[in-house]
C-alpha atoms as a PDB file:
ATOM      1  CA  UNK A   1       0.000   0.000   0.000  1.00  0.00           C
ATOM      2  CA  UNK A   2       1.009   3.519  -0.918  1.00  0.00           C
ATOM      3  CA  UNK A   3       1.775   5.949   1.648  1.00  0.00           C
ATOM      4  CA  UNK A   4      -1.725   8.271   1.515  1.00  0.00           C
ATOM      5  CA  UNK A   5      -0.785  12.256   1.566  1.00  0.00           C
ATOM      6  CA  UNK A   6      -1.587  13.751   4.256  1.00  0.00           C
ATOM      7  CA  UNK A   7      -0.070  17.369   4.572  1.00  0.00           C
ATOM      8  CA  UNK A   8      -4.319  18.283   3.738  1.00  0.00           C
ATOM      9  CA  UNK A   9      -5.831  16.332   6.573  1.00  0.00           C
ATOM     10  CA  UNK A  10      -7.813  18.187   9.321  1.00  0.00           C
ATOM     11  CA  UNK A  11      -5.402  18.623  12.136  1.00  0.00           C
ATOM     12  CA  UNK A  12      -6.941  19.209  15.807  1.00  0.00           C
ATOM     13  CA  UNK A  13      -4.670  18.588  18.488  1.00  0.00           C
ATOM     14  CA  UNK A  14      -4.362  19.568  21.991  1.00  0.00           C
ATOM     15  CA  UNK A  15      -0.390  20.949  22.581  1.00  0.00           C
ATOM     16  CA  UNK A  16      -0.616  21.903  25.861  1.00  0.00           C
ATOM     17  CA  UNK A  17      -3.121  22.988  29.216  1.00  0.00           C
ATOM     18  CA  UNK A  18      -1.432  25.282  31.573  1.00  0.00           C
ATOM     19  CA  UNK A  19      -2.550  27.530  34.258  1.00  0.00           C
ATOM     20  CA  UNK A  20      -1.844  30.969  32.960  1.00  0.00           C
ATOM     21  CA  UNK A  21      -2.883  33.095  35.955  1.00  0.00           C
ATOM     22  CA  UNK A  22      -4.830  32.583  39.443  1.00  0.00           C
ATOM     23  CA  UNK A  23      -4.866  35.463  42.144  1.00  0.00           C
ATOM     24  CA  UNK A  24      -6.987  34.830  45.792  1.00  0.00           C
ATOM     25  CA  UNK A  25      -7.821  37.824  47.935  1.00  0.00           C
ATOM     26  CA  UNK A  26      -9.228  38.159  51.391  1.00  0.00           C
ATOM     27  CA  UNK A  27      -9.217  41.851  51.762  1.00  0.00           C
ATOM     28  CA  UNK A  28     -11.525  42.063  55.078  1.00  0.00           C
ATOM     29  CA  UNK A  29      -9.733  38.539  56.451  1.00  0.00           C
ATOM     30  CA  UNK A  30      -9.473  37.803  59.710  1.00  0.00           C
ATOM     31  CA  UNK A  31     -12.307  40.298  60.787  1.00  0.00           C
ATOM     32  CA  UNK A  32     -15.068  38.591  57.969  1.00  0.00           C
ATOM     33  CA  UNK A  33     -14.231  35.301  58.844  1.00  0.00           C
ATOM     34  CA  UNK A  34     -15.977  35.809  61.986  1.00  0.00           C
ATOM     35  CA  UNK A  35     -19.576  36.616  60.094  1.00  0.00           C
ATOM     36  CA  UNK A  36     -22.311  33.981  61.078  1.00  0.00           C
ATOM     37  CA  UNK A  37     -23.918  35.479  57.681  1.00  0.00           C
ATOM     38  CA  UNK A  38     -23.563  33.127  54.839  1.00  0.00           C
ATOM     39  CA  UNK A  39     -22.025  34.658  51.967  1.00  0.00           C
ATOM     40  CA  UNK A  40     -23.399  35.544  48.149  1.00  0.00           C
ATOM     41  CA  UNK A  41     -21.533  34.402  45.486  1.00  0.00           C
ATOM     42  CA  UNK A  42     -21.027  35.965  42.030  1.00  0.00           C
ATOM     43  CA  UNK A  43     -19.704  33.949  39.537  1.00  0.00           C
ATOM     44  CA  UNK A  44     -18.299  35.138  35.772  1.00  0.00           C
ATOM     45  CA  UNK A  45     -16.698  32.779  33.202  1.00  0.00           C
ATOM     46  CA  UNK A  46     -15.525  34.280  29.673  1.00  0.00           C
ATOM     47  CA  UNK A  47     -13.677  32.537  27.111  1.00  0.00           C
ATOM     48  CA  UNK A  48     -10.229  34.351  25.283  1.00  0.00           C
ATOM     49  CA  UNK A  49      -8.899  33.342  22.023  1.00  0.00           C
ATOM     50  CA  UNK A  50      -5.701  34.170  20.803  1.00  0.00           C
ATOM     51  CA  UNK A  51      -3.330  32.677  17.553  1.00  0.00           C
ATOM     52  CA  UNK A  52       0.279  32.073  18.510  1.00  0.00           C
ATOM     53  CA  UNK A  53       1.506  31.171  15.346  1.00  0.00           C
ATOM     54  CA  UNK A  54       0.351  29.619  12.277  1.00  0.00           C
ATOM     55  CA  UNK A  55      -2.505  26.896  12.558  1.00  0.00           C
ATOM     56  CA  UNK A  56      -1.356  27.241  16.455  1.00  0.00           C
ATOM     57  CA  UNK A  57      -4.498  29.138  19.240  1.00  0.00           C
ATOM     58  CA  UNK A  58      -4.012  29.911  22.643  1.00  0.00           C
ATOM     59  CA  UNK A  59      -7.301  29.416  24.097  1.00  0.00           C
ATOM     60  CA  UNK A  60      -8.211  30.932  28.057  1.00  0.00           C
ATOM     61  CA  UNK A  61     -11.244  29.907  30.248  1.00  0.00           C
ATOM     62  CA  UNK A  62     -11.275  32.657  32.880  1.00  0.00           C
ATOM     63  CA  UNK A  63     -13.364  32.201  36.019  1.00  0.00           C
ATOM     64  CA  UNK A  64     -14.241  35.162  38.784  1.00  0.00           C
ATOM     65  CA  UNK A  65     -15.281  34.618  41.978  1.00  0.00           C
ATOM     66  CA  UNK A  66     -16.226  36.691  44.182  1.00  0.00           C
ATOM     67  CA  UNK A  67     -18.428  36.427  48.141  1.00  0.00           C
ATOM     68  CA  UNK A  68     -19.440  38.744  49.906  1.00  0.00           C
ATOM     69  CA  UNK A  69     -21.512  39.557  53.119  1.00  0.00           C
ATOM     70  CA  UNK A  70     -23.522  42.534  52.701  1.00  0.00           C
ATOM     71  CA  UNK A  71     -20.727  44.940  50.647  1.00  0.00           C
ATOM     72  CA  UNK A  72     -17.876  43.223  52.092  1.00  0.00           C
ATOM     73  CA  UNK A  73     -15.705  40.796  50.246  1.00  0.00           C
ATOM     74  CA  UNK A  74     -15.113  37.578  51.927  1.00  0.00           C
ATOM     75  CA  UNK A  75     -12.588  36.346  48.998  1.00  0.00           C
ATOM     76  CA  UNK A  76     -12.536  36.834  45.519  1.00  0.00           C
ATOM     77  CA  UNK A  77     -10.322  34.293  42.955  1.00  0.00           C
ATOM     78  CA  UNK A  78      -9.510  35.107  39.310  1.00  0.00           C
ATOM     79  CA  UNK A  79      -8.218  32.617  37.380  1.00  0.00           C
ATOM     80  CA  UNK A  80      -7.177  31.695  34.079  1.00  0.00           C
ATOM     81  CA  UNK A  81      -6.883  28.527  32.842  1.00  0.00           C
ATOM     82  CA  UNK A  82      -5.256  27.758  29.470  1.00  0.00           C
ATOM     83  CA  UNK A  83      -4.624  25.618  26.601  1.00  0.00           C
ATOM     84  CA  UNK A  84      -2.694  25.031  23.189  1.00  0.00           C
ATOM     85  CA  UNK A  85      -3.758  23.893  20.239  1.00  0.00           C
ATOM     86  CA  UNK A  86      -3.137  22.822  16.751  1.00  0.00           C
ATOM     87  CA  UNK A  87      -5.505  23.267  14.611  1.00  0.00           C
ATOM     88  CA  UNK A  88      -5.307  23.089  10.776  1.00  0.00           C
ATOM     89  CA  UNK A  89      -6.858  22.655   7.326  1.00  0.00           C
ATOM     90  CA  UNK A  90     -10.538  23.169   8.135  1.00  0.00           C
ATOM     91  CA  UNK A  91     -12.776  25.949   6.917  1.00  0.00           C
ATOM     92  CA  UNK A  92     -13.208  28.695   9.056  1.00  0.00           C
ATOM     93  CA  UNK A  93     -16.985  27.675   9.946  1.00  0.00           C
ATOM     94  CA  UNK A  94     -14.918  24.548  11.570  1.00  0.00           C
ATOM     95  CA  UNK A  95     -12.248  26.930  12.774  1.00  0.00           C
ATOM     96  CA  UNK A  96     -14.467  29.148  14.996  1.00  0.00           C
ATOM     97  CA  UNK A  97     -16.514  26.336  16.398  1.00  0.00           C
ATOM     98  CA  UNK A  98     -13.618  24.547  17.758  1.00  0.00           C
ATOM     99  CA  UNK A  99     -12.439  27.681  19.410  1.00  0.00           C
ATOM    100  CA  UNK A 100     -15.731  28.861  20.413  1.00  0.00           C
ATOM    101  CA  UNK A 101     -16.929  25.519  21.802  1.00  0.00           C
ATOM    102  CA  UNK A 102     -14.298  22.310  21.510  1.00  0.00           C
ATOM    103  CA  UNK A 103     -11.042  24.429  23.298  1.00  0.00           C
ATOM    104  CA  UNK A 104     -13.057  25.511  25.987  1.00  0.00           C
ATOM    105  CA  UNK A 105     -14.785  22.480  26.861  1.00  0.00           C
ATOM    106  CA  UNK A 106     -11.326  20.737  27.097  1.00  0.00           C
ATOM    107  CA  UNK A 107      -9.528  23.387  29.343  1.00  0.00           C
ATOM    108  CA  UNK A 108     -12.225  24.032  31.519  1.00  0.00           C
ATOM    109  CA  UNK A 109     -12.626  21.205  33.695  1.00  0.00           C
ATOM    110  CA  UNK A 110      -8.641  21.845  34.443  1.00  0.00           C
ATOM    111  CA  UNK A 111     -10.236  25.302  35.596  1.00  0.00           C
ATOM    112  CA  UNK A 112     -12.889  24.282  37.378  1.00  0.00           C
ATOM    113  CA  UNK A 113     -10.182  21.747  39.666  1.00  0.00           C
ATOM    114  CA  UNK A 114      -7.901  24.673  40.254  1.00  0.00           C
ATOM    115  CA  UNK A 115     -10.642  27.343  41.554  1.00  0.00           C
ATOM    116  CA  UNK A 116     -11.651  24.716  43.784  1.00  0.00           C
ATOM    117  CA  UNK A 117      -8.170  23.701  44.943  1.00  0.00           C
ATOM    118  CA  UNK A 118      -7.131  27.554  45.770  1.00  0.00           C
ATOM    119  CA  UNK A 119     -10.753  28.045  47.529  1.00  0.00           C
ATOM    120  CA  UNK A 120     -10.408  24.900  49.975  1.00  0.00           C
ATOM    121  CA  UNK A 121      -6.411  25.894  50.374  1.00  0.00           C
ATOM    122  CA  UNK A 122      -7.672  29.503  51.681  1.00  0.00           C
ATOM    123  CA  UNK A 123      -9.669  27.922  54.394  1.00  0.00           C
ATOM    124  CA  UNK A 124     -13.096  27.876  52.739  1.00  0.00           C
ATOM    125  CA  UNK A 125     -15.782  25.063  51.490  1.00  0.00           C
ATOM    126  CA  UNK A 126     -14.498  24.735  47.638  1.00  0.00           C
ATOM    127  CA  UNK A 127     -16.588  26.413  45.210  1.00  0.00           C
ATOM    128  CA  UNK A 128     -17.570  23.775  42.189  1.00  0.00           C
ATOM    129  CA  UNK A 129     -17.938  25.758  39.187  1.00  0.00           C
ATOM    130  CA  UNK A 130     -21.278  24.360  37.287  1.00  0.00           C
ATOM    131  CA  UNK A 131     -20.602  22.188  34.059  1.00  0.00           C
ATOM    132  CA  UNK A 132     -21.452  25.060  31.127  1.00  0.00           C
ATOM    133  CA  UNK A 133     -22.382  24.306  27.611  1.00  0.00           C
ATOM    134  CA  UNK A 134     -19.871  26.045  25.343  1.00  0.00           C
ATOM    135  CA  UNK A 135     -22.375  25.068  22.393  1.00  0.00           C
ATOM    136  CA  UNK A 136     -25.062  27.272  23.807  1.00  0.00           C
ATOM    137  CA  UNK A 137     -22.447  29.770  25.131  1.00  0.00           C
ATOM    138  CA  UNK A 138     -21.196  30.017  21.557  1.00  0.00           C
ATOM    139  CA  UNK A 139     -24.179  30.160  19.537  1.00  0.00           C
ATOM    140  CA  UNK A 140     -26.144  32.922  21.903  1.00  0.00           C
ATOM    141  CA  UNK A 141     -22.604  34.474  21.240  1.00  0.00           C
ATOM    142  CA  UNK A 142     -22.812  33.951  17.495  1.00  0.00           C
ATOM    143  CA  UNK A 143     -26.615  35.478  17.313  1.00  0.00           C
ATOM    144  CA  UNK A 144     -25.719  38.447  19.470  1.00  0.00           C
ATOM    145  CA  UNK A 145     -23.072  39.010  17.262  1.00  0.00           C
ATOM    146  CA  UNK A 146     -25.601  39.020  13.453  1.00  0.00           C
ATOM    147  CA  UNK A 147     -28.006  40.912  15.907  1.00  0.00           C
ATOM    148  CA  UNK A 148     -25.136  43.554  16.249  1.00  0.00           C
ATOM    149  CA  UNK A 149     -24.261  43.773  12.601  1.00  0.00           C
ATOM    150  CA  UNK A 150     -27.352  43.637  10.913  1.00  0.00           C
ATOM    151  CA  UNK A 151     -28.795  46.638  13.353  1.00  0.00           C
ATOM    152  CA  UNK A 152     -28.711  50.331  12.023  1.00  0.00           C
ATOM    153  CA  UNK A 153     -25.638  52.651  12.661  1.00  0.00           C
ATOM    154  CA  UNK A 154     -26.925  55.245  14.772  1.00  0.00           C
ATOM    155  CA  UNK A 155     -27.116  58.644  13.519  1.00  0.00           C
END
């Protein structure tokens, strides 16, 4: 059998998941700690695409969160979990879908582990992020986005 050519073939492949950047604060600490109140949480997770060379994407899961008591913070955590990858010869269609919904759903269960870890090392019950559907993420992003350019310019 003849070696098939495959320089053309679809290439997705994951090079690398690395945590880029995690920060923990306790600004009011020890004083908060003594609350009986149980905290509110506010949770925010965005998704950052960026090409490091040819065919080659560094894609970012960030995660804040932040408690509070009333208006005082209890601890807030930004993080930013990370990934290479590969990814060649497809259209673009195939191109933004795996960086709008494949990439993300890789790296972010390595996120969700690490916010966890950090909360539980600071003393507190660990925060598990909720499993999110980068599909649906990605295509309410995708009709915002023809929502945006097919309104009017304003005046």
């Amino acid at each position: 059998m003849a070696d098939q050519d495959t320089s053309n073939a679809p290439v997705f492949q994951l090079q690398r998941v690395y945590l880029k950047d995690l920060s923990l604060e306790q600004p009011n600490s020890p004083a908060i700690l003594l609350e009986q109140q149980s905290p509110s949480a506010d949770i925010q997770i965005g998704v950052e695409a960026a090409p490091v060379a040819d065919g080659v994407f560094e894609i970012c899961v960030t995660a804040t969160v932040q408690t509070k008591i009333q208006d005082k913070t209890v601890f807030l955590v930004e993080a930013k979990q990370a990934g290479i990858f590969e990814i060649r010869n497809v259209s673009q269609e195939q191109l933004n879908s795996a960086i709008g919904m494949a990439c993300p759903q890789i790296v972010y269960p390595y996120l969700r582990g690490n916010v966890a870890d950090v909360i539980n090392r600071a003393g507190f019950p660990p925060v598990h992020l909720a499993e999110i559907n980068f599909q649906a993420m990605y295509a309410q992003q995708q009709m915002q986005a023809a929502d945006a350019s097919s309104s009017p310019l304003p005046q």
